[in-house]
N, C-alpha and C. Protein backbone atom coordinates (compact mmCIF):
# COMPACT_ATOMS: atom_id res chain seq x y z
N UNK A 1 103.94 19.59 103.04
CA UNK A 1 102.62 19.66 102.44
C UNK A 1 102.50 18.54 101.41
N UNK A 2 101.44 17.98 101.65
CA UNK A 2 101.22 16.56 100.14
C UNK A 2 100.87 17.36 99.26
N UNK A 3 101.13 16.22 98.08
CA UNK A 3 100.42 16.68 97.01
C UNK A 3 99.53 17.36 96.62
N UNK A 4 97.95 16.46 97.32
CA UNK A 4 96.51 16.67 96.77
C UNK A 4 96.27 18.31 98.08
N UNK A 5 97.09 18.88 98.85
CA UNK A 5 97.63 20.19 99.23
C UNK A 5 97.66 21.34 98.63
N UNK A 6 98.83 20.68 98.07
CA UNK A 6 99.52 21.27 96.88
C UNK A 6 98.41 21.82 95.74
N UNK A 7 98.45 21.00 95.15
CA UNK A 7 97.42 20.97 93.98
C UNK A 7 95.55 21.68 94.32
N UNK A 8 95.33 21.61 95.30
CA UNK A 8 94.42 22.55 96.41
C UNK A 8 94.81 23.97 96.06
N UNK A 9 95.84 24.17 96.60
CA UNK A 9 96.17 25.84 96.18
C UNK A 9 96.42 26.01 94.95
N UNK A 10 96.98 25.13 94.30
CA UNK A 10 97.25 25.50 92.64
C UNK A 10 95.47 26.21 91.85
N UNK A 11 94.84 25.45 92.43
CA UNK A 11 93.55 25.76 92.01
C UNK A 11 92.89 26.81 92.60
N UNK A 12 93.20 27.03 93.93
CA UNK A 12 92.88 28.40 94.36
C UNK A 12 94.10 29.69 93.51
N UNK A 13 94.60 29.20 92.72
CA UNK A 13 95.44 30.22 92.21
C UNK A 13 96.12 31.17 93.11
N UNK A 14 96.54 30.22 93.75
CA UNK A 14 97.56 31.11 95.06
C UNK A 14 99.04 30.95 94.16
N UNK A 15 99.31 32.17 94.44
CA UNK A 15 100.69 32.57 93.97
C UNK A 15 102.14 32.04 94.15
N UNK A 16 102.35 31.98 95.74
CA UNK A 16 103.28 31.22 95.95
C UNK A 16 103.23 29.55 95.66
N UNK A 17 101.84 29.29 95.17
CA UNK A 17 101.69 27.70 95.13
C UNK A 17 102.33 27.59 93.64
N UNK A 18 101.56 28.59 92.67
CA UNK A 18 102.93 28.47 91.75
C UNK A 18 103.71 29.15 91.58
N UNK A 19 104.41 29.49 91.98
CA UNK A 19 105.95 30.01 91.95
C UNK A 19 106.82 28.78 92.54
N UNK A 20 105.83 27.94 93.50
CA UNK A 20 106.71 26.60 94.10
C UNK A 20 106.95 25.69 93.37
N UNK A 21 105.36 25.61 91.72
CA UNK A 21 105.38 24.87 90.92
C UNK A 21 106.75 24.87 89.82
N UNK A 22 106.48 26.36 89.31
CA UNK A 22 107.52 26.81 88.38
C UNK A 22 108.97 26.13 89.63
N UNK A 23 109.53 26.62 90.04
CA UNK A 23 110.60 26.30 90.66
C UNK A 23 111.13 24.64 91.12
N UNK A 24 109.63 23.99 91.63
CA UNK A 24 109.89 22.58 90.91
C UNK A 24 110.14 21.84 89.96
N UNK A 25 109.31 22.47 88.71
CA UNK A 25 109.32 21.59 87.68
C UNK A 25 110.03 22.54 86.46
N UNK A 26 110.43 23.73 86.56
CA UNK A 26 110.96 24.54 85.61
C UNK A 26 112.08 23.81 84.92
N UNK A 27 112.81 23.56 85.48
CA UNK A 27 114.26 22.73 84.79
C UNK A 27 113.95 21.51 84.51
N UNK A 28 112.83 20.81 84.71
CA UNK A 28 112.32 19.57 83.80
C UNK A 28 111.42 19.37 82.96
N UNK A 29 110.58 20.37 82.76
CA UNK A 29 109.83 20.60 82.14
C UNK A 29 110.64 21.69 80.84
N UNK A 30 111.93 22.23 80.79
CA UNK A 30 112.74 22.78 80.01
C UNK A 30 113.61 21.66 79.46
N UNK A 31 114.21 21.39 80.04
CA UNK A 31 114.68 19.95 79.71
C UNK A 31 114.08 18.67 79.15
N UNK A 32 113.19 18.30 79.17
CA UNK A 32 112.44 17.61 77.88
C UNK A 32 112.27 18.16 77.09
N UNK A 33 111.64 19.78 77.16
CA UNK A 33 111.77 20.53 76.00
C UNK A 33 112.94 20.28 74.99
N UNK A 34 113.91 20.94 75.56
CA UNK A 34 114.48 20.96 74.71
C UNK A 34 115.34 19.67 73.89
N UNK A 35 115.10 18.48 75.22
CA UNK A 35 115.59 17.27 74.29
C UNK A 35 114.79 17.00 73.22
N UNK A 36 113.70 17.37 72.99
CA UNK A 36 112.99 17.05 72.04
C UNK A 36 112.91 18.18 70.67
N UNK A 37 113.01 19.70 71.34
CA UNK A 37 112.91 20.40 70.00
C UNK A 37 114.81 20.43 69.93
N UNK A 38 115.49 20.57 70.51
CA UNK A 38 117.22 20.58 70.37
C UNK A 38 117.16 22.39 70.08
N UNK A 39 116.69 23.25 70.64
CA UNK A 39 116.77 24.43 70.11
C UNK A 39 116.54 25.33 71.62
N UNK A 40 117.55 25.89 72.17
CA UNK A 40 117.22 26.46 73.41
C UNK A 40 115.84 27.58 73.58
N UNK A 41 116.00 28.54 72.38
CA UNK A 41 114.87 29.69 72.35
C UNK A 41 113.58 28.98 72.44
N UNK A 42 113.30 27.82 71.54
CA UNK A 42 111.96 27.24 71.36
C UNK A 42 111.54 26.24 72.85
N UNK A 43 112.50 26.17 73.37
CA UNK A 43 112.89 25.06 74.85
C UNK A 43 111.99 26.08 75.46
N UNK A 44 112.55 27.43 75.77
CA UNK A 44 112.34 28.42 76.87
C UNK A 44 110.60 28.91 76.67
N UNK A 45 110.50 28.94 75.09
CA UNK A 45 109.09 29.26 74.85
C UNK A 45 107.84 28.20 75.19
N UNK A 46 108.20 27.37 74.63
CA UNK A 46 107.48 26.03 75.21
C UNK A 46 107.26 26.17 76.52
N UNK A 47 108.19 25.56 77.52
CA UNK A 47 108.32 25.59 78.67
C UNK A 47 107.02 26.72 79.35
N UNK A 48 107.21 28.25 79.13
CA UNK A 48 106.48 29.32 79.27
C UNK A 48 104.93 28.99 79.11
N UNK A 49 104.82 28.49 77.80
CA UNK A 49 103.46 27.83 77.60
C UNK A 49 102.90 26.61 78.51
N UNK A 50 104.15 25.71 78.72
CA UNK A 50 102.98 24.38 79.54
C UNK A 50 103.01 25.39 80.87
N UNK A 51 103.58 25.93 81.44
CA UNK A 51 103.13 26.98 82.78
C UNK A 51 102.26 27.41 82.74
N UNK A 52 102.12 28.26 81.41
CA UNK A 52 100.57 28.80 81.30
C UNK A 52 99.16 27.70 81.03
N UNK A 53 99.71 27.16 80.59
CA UNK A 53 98.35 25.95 80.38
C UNK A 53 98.09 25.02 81.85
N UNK A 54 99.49 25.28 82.59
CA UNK A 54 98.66 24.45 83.67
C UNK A 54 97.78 25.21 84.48
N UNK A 55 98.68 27.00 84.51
CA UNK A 55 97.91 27.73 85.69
C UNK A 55 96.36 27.76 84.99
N UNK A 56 95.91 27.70 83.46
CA UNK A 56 94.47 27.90 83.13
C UNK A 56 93.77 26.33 83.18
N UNK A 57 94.43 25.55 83.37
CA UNK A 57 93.54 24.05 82.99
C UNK A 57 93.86 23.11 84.71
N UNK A 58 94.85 24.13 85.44
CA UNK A 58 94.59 23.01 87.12
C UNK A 58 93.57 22.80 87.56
N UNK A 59 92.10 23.58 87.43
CA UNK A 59 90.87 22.74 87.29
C UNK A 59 90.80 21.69 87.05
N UNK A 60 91.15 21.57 86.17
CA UNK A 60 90.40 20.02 85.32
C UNK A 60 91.12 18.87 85.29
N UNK A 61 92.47 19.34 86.33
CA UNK A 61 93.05 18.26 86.84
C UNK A 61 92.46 17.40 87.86
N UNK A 62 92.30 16.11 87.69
CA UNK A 62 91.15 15.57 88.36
C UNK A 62 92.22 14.33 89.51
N UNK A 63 93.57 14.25 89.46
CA UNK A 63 94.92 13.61 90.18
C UNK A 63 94.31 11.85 89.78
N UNK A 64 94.03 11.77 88.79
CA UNK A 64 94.21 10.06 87.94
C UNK A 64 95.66 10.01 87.97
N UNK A 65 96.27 10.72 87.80
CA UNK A 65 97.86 10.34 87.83
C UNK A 65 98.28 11.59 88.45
N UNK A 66 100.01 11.46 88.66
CA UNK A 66 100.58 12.52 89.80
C UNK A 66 100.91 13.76 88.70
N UNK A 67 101.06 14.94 89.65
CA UNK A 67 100.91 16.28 88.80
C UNK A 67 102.20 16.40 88.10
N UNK A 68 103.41 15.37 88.70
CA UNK A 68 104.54 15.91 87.32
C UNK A 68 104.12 14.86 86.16
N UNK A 69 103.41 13.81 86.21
CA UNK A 69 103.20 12.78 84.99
C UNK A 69 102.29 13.81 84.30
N UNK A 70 101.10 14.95 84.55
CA UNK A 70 100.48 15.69 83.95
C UNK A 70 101.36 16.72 83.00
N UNK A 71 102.43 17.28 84.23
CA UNK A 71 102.71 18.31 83.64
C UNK A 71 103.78 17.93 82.60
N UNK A 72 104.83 16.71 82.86
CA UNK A 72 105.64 16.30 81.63
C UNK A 72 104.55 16.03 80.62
N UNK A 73 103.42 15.47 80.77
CA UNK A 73 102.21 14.96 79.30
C UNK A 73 101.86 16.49 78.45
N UNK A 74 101.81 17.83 79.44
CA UNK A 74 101.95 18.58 78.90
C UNK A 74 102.94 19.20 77.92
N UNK A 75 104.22 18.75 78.34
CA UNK A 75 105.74 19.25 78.01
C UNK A 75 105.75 17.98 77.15
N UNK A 76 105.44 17.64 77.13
CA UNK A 76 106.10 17.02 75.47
C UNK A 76 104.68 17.12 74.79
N UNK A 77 103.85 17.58 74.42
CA UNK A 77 102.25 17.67 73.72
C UNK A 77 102.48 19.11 73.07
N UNK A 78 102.97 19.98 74.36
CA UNK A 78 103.22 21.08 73.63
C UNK A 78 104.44 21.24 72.67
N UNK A 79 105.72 20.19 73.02
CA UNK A 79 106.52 20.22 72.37
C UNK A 79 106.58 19.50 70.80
N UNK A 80 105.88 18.81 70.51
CA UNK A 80 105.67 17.94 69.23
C UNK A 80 104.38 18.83 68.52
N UNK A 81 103.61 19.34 69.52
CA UNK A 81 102.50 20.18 68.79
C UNK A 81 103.65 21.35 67.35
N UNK A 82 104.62 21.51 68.64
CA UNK A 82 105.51 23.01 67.56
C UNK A 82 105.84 22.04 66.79
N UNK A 83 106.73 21.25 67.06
CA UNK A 83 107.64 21.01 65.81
C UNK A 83 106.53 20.25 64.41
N UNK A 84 105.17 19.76 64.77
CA UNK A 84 104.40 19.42 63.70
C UNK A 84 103.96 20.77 62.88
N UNK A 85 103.77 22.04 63.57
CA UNK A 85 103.56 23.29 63.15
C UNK A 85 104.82 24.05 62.51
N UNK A 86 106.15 23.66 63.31
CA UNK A 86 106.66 23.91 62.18
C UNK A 86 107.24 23.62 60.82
N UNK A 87 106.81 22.07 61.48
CA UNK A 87 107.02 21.40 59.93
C UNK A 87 106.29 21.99 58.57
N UNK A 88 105.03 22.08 59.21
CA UNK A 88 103.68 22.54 57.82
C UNK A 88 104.53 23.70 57.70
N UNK A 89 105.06 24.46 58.42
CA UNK A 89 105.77 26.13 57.78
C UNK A 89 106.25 25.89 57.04
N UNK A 90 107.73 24.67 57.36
CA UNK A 90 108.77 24.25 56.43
C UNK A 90 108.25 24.17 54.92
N UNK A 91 107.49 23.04 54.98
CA UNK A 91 106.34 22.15 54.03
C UNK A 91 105.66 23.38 52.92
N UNK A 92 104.92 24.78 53.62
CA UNK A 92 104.40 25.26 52.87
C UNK A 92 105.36 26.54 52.33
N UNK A 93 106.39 26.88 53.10
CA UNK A 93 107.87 27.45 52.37
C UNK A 93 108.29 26.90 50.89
N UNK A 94 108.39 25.47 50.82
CA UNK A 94 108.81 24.98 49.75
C UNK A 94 108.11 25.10 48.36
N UNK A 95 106.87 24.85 48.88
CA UNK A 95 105.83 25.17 48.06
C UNK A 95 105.62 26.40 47.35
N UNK A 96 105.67 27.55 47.80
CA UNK A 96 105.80 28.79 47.58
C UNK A 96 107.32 28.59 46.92
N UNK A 97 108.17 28.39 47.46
CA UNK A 97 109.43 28.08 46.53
C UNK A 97 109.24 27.75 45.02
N UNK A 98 108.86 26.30 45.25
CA UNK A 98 108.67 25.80 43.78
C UNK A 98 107.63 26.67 42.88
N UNK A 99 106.53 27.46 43.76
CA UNK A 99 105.76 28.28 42.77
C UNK A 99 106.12 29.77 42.34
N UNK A 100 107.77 29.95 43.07
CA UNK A 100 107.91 31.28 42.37
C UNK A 100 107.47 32.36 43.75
N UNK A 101 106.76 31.56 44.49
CA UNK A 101 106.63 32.61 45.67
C UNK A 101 108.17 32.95 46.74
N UNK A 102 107.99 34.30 47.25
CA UNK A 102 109.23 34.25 48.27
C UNK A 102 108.37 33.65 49.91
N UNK A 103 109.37 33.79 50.62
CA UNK A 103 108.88 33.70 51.91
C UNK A 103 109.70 31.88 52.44
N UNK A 104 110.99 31.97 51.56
CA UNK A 104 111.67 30.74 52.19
C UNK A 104 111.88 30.65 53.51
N UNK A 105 111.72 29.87 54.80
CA UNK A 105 111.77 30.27 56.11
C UNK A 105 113.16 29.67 56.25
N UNK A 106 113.99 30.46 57.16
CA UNK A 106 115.60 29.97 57.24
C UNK A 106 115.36 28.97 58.30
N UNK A 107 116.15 27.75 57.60
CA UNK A 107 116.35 26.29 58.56
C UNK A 107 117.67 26.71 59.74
N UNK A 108 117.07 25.96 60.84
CA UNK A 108 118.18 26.10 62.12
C UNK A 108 119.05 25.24 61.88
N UNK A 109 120.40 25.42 62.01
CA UNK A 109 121.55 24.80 62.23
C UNK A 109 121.50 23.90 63.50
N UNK A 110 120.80 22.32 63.58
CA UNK A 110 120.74 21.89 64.70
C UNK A 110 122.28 21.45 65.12
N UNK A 111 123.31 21.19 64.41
CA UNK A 111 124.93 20.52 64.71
C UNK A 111 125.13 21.26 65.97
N UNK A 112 124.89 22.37 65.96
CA UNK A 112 125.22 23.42 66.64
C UNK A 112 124.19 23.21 68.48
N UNK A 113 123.84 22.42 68.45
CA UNK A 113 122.82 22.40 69.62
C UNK A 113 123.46 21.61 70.77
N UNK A 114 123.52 22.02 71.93
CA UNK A 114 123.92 21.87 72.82
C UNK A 114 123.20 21.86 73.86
N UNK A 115 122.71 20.74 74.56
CA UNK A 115 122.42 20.52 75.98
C UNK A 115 123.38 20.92 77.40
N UNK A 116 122.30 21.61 77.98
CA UNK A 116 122.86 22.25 79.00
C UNK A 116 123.54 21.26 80.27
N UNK A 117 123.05 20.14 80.19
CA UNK A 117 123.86 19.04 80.75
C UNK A 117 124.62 18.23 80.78
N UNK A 118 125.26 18.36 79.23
CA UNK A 118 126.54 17.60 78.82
C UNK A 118 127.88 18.03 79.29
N UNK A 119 128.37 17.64 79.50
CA UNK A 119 130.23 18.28 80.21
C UNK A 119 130.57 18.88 78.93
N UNK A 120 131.16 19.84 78.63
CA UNK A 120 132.27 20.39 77.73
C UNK A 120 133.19 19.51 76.94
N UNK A 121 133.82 18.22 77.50
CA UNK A 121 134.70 17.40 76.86
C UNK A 121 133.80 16.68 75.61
N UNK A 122 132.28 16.50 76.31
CA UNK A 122 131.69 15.85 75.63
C UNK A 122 130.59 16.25 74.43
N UNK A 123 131.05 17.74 74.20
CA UNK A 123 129.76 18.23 73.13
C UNK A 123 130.20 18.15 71.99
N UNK A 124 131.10 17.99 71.38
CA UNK A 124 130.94 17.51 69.97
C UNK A 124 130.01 15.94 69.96
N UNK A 125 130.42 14.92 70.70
CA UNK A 125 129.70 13.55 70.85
C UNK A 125 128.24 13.99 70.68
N UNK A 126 128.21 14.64 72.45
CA UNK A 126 126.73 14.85 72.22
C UNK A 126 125.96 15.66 71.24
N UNK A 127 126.34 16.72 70.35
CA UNK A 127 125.44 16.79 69.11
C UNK A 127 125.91 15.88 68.08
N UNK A 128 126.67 15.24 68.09
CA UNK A 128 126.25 14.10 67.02
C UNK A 128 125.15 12.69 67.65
N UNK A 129 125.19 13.07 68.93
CA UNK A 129 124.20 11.94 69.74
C UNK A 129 122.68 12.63 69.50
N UNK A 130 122.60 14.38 69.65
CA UNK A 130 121.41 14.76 69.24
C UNK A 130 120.69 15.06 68.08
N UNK A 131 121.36 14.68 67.05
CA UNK A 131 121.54 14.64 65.63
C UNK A 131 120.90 13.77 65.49
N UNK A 132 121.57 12.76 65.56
CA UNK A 132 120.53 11.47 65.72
C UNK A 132 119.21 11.58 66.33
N UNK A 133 119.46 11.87 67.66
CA UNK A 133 117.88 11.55 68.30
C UNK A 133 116.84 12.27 67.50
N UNK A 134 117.61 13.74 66.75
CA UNK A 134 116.37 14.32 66.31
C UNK A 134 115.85 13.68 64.97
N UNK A 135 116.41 12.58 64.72
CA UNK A 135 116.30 11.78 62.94
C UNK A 135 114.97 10.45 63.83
N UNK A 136 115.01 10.16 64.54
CA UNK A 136 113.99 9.03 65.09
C UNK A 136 112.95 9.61 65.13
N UNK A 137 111.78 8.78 64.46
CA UNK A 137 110.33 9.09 64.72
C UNK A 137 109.99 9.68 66.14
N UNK A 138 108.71 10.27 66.02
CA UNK A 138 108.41 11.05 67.31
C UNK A 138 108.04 10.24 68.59
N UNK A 139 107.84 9.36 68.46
CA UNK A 139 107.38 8.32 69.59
C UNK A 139 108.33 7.80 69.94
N UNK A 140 109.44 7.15 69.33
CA UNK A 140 110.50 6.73 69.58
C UNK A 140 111.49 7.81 70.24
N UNK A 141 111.42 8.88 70.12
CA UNK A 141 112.22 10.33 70.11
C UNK A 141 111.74 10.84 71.69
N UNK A 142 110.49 10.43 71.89
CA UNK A 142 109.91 11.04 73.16
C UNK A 142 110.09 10.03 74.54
N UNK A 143 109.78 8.78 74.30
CA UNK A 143 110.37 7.76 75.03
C UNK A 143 111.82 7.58 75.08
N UNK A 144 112.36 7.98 74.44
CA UNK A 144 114.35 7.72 74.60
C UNK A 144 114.14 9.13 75.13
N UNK A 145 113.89 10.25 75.20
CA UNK A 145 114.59 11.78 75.97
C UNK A 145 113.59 11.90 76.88
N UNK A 146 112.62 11.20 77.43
CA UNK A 146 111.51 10.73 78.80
C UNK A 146 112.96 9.67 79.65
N UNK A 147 113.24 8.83 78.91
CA UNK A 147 114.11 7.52 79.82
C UNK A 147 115.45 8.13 80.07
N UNK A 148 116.43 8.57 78.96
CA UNK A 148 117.73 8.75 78.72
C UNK A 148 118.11 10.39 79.24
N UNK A 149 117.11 11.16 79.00
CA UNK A 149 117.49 12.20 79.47
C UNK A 149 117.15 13.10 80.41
N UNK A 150 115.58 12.40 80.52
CA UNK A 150 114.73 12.91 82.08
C UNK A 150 114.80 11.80 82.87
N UNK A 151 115.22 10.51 83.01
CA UNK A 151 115.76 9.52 83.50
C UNK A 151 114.45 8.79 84.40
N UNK A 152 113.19 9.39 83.22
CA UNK A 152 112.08 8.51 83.95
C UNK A 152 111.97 6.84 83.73
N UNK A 153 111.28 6.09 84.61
CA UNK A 153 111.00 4.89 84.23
C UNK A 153 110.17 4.54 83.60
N UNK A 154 110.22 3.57 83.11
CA UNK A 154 109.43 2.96 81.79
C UNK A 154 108.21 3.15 82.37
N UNK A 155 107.54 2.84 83.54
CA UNK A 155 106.22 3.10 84.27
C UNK A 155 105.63 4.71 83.89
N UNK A 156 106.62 5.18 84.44
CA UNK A 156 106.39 6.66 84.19
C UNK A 156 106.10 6.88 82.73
N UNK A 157 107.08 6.60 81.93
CA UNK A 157 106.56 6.61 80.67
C UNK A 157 105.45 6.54 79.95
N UNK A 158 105.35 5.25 80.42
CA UNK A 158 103.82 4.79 80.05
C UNK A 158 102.34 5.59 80.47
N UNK A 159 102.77 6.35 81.82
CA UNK A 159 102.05 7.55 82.27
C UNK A 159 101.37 8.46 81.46
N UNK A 160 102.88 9.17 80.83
CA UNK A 160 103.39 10.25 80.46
C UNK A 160 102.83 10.20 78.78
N UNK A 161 103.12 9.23 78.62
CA UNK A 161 102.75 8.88 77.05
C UNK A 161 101.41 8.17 76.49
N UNK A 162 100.64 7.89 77.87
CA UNK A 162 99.62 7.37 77.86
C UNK A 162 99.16 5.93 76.62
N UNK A 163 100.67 4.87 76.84
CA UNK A 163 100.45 3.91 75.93
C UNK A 163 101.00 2.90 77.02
N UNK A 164 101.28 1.39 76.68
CA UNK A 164 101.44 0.44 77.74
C UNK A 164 102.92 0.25 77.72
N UNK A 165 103.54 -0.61 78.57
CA UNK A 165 104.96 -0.84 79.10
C UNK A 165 105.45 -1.70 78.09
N UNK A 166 104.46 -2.16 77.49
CA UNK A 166 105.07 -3.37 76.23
C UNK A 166 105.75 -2.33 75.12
N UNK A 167 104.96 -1.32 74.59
CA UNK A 167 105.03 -0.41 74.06
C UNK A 167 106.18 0.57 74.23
N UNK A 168 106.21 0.82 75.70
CA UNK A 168 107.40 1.60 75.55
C UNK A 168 108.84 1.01 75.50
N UNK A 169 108.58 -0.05 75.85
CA UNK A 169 109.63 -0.87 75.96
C UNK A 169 109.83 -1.49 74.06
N UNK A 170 109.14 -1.65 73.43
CA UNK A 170 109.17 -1.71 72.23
C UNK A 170 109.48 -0.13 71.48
N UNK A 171 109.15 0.77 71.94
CA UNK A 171 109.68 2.16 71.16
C UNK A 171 111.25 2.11 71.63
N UNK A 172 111.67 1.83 72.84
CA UNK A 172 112.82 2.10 73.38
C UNK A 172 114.04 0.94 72.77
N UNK A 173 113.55 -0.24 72.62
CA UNK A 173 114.38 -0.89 71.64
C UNK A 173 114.50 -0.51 70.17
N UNK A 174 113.64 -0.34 69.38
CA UNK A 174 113.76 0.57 68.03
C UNK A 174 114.47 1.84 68.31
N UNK A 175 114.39 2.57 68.97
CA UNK A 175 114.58 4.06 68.85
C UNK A 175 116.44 3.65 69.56
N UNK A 176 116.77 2.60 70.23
CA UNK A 176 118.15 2.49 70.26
C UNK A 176 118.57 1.30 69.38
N UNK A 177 118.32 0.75 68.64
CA UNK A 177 118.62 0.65 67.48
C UNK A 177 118.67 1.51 66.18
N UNK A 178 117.76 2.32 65.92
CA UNK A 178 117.90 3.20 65.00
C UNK A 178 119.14 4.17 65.50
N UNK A 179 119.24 4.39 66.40
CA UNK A 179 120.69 5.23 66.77
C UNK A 179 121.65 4.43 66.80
N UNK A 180 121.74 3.17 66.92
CA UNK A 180 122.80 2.13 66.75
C UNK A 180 123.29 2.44 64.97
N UNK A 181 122.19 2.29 64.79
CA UNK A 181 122.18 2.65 62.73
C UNK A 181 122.97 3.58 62.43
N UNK A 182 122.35 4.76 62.81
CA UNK A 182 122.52 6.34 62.52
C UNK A 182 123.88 6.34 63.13
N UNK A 183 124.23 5.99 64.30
CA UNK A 183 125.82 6.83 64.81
C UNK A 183 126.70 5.59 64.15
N UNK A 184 126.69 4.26 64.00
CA UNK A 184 127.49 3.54 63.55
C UNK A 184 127.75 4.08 62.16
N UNK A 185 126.83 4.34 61.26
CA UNK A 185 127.04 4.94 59.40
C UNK A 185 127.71 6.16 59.72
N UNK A 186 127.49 6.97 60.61
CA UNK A 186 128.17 8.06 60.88
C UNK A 186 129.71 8.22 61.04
N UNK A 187 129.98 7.03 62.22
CA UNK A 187 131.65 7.12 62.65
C UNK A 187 132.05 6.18 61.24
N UNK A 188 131.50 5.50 60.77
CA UNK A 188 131.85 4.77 59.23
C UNK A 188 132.60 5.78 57.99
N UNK A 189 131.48 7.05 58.39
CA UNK A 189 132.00 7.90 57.18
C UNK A 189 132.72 8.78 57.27
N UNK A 190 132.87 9.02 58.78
CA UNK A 190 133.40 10.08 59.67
C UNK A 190 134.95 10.09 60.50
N UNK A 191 135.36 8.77 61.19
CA UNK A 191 136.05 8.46 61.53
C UNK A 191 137.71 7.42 61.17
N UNK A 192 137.45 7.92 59.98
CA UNK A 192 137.79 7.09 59.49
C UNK A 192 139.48 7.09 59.48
């Protein structure tokens, strides 16, 4: 079955059309998740949500671009949407702090975060590799775990992120330099 098929029944809200969706795109659409929030519970919740936003908005999918460039634009929109929301939590915790109010919200232990696709030999590395990624601006942060960890192409990117190839290719040199920064000061202070 093609695509514009596919996407036919998605809109007739036929059932098995998504259950074929979820089962396609579930583990990649979790997987950017969570390269981007580094927190499995918030991965799984997210994830739950761009499902639900596609089964209410496949209307208004109009196929300008292909339905996983939609649905990753979803999965990372919804994913930066949280973490800007939970920043203001963070943000207005403190505040209440400094004024004597309670209601401090407990910070997650990200060291502790682990991708479900790293080998075992390699997870201490890799949370000090996601340590980092989570210290890079958000644009830079979304284009390196779009390329490096969903192993899209810069084209795709540019899709996905709806900015040009110069661009991503300019976030993707900063954002591996700034980790050049970050893990080199690290094994500096660390390895020593």
């Amino acid at each position: 079955m093609g695509e514009e098929q596919f996407i036919e029944l998605l809109k007739q809200k036929d059932e098995s059309a998504f259950s074929e969706l979820v089962s396609q795109f579930g583990k990649r659409v979790y997987n950017t998740s969570l390269g981007i929030l580094q927190n499995e519970t918030d991965a799984e919740d997210i994830s739950q949500e761009v499902f639900i936003e596609v089964f209410q908005s496949i209307e208004s999918f109009k196929g300008e671009s292909k339905l996983a460039t939609w649905i990753y634009r979803i999965a990372v929109t919804k994913s930066l949407e949280f973490i800007r929301k939970k920043n203001r939590k963070k943000r207005l915790a403190v505040v209440k702090r400094l004024f004597g109010s309670e209601g401090v919200l407990p910070q997650k232990d990200k060291a502790h975060f682990y991708h479900p696709g790293v080998q075992l030999e390699n997870k201490e590395r890799a949370a000090i590799l996601f340590s980092a990624i989570d210290k890079l601006p958000e644009n830079q942060k979304t284009a390196f775990v779009l390329a490096k960890i969903e192993h899209l192409s810069y084209v795709e990117i540019t899709e996905v992120m709806k900015i040009s190839l110069s661009s991503v290719e300019s976030l993707m040199f900063r954002a591996k330099q700034n980790l050049q920064k970050t893990l080199s000061d690290y094994y500096e202070q660390n390895e020593k």
